[in-house]
Protein backbone atom coordinates (compact mmCIF):
# COMPACT_ATOMS: atom_id res chain seq x y z
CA UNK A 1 98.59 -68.81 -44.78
CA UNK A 2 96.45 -67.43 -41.79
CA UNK A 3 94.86 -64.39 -41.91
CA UNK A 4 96.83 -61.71 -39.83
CA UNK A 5 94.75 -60.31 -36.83
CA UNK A 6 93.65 -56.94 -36.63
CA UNK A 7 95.11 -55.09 -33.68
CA UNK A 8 92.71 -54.08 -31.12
CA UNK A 9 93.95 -50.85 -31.09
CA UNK A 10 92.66 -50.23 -34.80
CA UNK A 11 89.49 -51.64 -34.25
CA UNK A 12 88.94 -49.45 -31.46
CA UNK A 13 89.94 -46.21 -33.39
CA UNK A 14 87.22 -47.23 -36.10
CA UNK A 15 84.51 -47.71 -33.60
CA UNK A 16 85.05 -44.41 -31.80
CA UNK A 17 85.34 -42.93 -35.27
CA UNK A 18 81.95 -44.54 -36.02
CA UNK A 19 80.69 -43.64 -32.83
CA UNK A 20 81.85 -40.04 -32.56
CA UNK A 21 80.52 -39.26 -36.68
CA UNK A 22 77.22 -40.93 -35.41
CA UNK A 23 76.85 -38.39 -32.26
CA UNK A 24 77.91 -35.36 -34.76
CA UNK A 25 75.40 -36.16 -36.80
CA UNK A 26 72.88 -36.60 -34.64
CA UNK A 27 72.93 -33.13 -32.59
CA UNK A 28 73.84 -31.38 -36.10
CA UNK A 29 70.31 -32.95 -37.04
CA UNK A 30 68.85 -31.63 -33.35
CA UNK A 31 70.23 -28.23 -34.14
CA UNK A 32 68.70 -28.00 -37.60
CA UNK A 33 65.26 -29.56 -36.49
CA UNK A 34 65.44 -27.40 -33.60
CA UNK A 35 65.91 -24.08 -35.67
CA UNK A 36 63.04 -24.96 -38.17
CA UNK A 37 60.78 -25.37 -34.88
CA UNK A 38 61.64 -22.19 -33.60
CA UNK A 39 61.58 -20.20 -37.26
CA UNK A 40 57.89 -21.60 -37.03
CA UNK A 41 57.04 -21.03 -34.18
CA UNK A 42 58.03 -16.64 -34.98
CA UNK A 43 56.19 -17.01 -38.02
CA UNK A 44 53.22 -18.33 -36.37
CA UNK A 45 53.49 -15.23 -33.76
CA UNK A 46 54.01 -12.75 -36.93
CA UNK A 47 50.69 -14.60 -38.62
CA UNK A 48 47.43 -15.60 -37.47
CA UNK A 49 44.75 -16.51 -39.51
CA UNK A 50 40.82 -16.24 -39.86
CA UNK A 51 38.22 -18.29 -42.29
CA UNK A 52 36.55 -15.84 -44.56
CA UNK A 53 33.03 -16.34 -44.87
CA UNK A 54 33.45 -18.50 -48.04
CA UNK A 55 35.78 -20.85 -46.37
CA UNK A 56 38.79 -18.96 -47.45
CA UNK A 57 41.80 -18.69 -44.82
CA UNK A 58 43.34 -15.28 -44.52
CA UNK A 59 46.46 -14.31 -43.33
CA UNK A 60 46.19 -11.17 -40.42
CA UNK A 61 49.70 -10.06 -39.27
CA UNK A 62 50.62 -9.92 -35.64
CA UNK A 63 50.57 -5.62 -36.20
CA UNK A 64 46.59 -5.97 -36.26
CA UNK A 65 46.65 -8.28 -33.23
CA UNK A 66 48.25 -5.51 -31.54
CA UNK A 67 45.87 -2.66 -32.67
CA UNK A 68 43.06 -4.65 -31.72
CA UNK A 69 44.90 -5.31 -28.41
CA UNK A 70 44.96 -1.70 -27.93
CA UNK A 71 41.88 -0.94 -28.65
CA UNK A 72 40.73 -3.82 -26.12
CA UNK A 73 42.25 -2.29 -23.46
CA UNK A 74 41.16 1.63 -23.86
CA UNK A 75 37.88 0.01 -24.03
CA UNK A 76 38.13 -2.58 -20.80
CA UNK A 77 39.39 0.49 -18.86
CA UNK A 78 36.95 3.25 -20.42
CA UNK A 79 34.41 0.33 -19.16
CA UNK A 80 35.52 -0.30 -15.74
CA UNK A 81 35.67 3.65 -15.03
CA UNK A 82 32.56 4.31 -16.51
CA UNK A 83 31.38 1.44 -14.01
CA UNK A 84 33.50 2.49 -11.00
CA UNK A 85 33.03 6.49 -11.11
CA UNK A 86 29.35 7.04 -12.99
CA UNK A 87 27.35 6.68 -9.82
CA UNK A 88 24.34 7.99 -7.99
CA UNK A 89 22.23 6.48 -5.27
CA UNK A 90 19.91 4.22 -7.34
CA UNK A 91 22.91 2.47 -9.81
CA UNK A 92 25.95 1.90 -7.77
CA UNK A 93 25.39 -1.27 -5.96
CA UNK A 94 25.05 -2.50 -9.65
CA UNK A 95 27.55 -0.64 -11.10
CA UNK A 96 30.51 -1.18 -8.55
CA UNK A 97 29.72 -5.37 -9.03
CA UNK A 98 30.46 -4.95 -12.55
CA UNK A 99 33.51 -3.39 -11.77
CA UNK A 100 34.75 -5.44 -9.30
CA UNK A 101 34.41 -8.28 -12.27
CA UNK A 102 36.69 -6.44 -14.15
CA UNK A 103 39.58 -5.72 -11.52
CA UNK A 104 41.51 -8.37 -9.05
CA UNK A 105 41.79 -7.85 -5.39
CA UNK A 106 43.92 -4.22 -6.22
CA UNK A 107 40.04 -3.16 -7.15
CA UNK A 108 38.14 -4.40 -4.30
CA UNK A 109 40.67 -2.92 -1.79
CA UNK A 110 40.16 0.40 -3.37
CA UNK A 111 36.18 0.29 -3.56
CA UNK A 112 36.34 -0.95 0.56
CA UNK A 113 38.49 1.67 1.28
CA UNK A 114 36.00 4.06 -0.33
CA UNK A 115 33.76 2.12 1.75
CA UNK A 116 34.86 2.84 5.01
CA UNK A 117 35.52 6.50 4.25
CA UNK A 118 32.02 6.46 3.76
CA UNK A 119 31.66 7.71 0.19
CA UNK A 120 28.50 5.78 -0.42
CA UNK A 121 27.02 6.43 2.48
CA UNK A 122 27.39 10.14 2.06
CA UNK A 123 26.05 9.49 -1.55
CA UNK A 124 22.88 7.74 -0.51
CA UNK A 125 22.53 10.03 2.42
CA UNK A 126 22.57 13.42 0.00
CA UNK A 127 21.47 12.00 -2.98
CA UNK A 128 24.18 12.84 -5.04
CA UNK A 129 24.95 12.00 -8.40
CA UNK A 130 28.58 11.75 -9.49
CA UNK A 131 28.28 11.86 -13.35
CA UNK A 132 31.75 10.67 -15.58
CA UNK A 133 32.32 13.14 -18.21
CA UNK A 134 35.89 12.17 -20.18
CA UNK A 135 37.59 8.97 -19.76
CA UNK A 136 41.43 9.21 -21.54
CA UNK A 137 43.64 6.15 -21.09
CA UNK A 138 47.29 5.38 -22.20
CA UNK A 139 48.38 1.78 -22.59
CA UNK A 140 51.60 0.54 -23.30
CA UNK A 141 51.05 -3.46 -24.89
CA UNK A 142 54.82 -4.28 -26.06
CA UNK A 143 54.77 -6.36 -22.69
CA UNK A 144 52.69 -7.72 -20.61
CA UNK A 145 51.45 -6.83 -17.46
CA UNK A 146 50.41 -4.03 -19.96
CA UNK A 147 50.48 -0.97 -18.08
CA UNK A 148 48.28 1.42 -17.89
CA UNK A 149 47.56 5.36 -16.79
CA UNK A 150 43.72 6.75 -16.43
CA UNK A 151 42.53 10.11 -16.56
CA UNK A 152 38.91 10.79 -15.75
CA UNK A 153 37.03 13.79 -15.08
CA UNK A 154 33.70 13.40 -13.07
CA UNK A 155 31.05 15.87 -11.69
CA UNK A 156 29.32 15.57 -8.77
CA UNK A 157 25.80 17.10 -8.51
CA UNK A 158 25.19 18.22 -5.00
CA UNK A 159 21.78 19.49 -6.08
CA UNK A 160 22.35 23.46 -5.79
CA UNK A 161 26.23 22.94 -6.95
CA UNK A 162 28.10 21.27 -9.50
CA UNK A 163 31.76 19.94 -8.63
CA UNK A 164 34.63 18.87 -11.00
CA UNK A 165 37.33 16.61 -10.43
CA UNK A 166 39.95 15.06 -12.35
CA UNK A 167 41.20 11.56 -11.30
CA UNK A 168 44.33 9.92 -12.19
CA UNK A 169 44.67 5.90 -11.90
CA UNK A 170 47.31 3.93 -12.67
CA UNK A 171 47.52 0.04 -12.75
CA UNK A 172 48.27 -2.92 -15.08
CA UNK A 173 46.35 -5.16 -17.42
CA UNK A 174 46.60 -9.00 -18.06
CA UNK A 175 44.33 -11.84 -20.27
CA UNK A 176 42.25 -13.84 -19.03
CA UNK A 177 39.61 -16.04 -20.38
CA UNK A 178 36.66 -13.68 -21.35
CA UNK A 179 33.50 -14.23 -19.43
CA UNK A 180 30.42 -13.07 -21.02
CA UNK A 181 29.10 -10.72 -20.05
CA UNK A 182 30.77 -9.96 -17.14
CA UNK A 183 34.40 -9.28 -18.80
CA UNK A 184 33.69 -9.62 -22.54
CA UNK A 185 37.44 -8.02 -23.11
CA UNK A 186 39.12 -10.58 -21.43
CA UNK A 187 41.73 -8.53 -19.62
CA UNK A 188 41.92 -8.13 -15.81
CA UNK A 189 43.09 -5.26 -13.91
CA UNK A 190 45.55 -5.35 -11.31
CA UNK A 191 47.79 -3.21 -9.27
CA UNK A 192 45.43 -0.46 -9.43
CA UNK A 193 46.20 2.91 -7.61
CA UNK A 194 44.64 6.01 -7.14
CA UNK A 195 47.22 7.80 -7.79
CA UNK A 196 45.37 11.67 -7.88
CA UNK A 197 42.27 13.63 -7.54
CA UNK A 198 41.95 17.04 -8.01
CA UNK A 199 39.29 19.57 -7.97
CA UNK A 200 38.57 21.84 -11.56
CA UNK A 201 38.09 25.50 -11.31
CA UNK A 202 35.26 26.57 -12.48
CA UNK A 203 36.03 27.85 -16.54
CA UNK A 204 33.21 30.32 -16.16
């Protein structure tokens, strides 16, 4: 006797059956690789980890990463005002360059238009000395461009009177590769505004 034939039509239905339990397989495998990659990858942003001095690794929890983020950035600011505002006419050629390494092109338009209003050269002109008392800064870091609002108070010592002003700035911070010693924080500010200045009565 022969051997009856298969009919095309069933051989067909087996390969697609073949085919289509290969291609179900295959992106039920992509989805399951691809949500172990992404489960590590968010517990790699909710850990990082440090050597201990005896070789040890420790865990440090993406919380601390954000304090010290925090702390970064009151500092970077504190810095840059302390820079920017704490002048007289011996330091500030030195003391605006530092700050312009800590600010984008937001900075430098503010110190030229200081410039051309002729701040400096009324400060080298009467000697005065413009002295920063209190720096307070508020940072929000859940997202970044982390923004930022600056309060500073600053005297300025026109030799037989003593002026006080309070200066609000606002702006945003971003990373950047840290550049020692120029911007040991690495954070950069941008967008920044003057966005106040008022004069203090005198509490006496």
């Amino acid at each position: 006797m022969k051997t009856p034939y298969k009919s095309i039509y069933s051989v067909l239905k087996i390969n697609r059956f073949i085919v289509l339990t290969a291609v179900c397989g295959a992106v039920i495998t992509s989805l399951y690789f691809g949500w172990m990659v992404f489960d590590i990858h968010r517990n790699a942003l909710n850990n990082a980890f440090a050597i201990n001095t005896d070789g040890s690794v420790i865990p440090l929890k993406w919380i601390t990463q954000k304090e010290n983020l925090e702390i970064e950035a009151k500092a970077h600011l504190e810095l840059f005002h302390t820079y920017f505002y704490n002048i007289n006419a011996t330091n500030y050629e030195r003391n605006l360059e530092k700050a312009l390494w800590l600010g984008n092109s937001s900075v430098d338009n503010v110190y030229r238009q200081k410039k051309a209003d002729g701040v400096y050269n009324r400060l080298l002109q009467y000697s005065l000395v413009q002295k920063v008392i209190n720096i307070e800064s508020e940072v929000n870091i859940e997202l970044e461009p982390y923004a930022f609002r600056t309060k500073t108070v600053f005297e300025i010592n026109r030799g037989k009177t003593i002026d006080r002003y309070e200066l609000v700035s606002s702006g945003n911070l971003i990373n950047v590769d840290r550049n020692f010693p120029k911007n040991t924080h690495g954070l950069l500010i941008t967008n920044y505004f003057e966005n106040t200045l008022k004069k203090l009565e005198d509490e006496n």
